[in-house]
Protein backbone atom coordinates (compact mmCIF):
# COMPACT_ATOMS: atom_id res chain seq x y z
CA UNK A 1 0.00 0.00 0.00
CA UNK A 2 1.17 3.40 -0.75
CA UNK A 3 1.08 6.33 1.76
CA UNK A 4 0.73 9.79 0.84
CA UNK A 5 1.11 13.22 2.49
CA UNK A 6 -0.75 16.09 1.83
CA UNK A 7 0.73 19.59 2.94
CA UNK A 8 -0.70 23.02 3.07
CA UNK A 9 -4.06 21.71 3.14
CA UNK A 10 -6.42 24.49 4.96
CA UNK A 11 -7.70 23.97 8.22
CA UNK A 12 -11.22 24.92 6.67
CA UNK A 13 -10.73 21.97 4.62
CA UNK A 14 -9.78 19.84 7.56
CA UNK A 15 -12.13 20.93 9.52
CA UNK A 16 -14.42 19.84 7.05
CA UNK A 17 -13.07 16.26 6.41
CA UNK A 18 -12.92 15.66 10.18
CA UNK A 19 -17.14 16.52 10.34
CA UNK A 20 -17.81 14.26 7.07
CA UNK A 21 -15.95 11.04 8.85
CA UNK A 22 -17.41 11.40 12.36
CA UNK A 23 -20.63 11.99 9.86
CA UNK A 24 -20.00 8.86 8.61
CA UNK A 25 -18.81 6.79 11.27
CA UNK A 26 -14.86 6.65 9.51
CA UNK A 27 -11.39 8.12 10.40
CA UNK A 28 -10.57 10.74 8.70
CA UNK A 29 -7.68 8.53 6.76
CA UNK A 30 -10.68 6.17 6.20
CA UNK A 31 -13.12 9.42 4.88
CA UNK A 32 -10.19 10.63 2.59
CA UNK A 33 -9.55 6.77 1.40
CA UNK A 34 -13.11 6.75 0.40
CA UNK A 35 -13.42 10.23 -1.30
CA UNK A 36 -9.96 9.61 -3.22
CA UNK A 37 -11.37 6.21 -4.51
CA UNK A 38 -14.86 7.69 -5.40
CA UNK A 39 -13.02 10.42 -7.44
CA UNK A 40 -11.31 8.10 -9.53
CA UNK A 41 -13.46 5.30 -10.62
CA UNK A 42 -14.60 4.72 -14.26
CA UNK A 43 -17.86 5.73 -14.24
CA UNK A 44 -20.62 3.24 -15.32
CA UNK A 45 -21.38 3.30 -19.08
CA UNK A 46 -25.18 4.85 -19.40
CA UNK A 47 -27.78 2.08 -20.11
CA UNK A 48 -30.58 3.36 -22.88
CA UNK A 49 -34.35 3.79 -21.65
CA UNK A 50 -35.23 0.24 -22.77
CA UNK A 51 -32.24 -1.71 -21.35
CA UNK A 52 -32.93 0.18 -18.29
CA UNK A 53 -36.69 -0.24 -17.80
CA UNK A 54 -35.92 -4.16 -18.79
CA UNK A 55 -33.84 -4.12 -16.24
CA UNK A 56 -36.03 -2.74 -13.46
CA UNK A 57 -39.09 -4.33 -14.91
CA UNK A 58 -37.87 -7.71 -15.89
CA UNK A 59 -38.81 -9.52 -12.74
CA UNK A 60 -42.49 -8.84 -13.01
CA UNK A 61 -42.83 -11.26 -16.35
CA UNK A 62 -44.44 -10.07 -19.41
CA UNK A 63 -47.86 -9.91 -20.83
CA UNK A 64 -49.24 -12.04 -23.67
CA UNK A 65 -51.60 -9.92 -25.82
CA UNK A 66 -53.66 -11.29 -28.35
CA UNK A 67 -53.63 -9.93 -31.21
CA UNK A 68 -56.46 -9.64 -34.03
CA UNK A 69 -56.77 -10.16 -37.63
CA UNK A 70 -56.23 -7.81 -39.83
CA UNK A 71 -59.84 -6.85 -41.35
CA UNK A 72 -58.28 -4.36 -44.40
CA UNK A 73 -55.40 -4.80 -45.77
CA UNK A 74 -52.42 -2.05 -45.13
CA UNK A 75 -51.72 1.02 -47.29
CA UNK A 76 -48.66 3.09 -47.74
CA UNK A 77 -48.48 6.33 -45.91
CA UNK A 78 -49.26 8.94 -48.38
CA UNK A 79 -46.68 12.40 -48.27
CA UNK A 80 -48.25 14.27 -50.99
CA UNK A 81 -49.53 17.86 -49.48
C-alpha cells in the first residue's frame, strides 16, 4: 500500500473532512480513502431507456396480448400535401 502526504491543506478543509468522517462513522484517513477512490473510478457506461426499464421491470414477467386479424389490408403512408 502506498502512503501519501498532503501539505498546506487548509484547516477549513480539515475541519471539514474531520465533520464528514465522524458523519460517517470513519477516520478521517478512512473518509479521505473513500473520497480519493470515489473520485477516480470509471464511471458506469449509461444504459438506454429500454435496457434500463428491462432491467427494473424484468422480474415482473411479461404480458401475452392477443392480437387480431387484420380486417383491411395495409396502405402506404401517403406524403403528398
Amino acid at each position: 500500500m502506498a502512503a501519501i502526504s498532503v501539505r498546506d491543506l487548509d484547516d477549513d478543509v480539515r475541519e471539514r473532512l474531520r465533520v464528514r468522517a465522524a458523519r460517517n462513522g470513519r477516520s478521517m484517513e478512512a473518509e479521505i480513502r473513500h473520497i480519493l477512490t470515489a473520485a477516480v473510478r470509471e464511471p458506469e457506461p449509461d444504459a438506454d431507456l429500454f435496457t434500463t426499464l428491462l432491467d427494473r421491470f424484468s422480474d415482473l414477467g411479461g404480458v401475452d396480448l392477443a392480437i387480431p386479424a387484420r380486417s383491411t389490408p395495409a396502405r402506404a403512408a401517403g406524403f403528398a400535401e
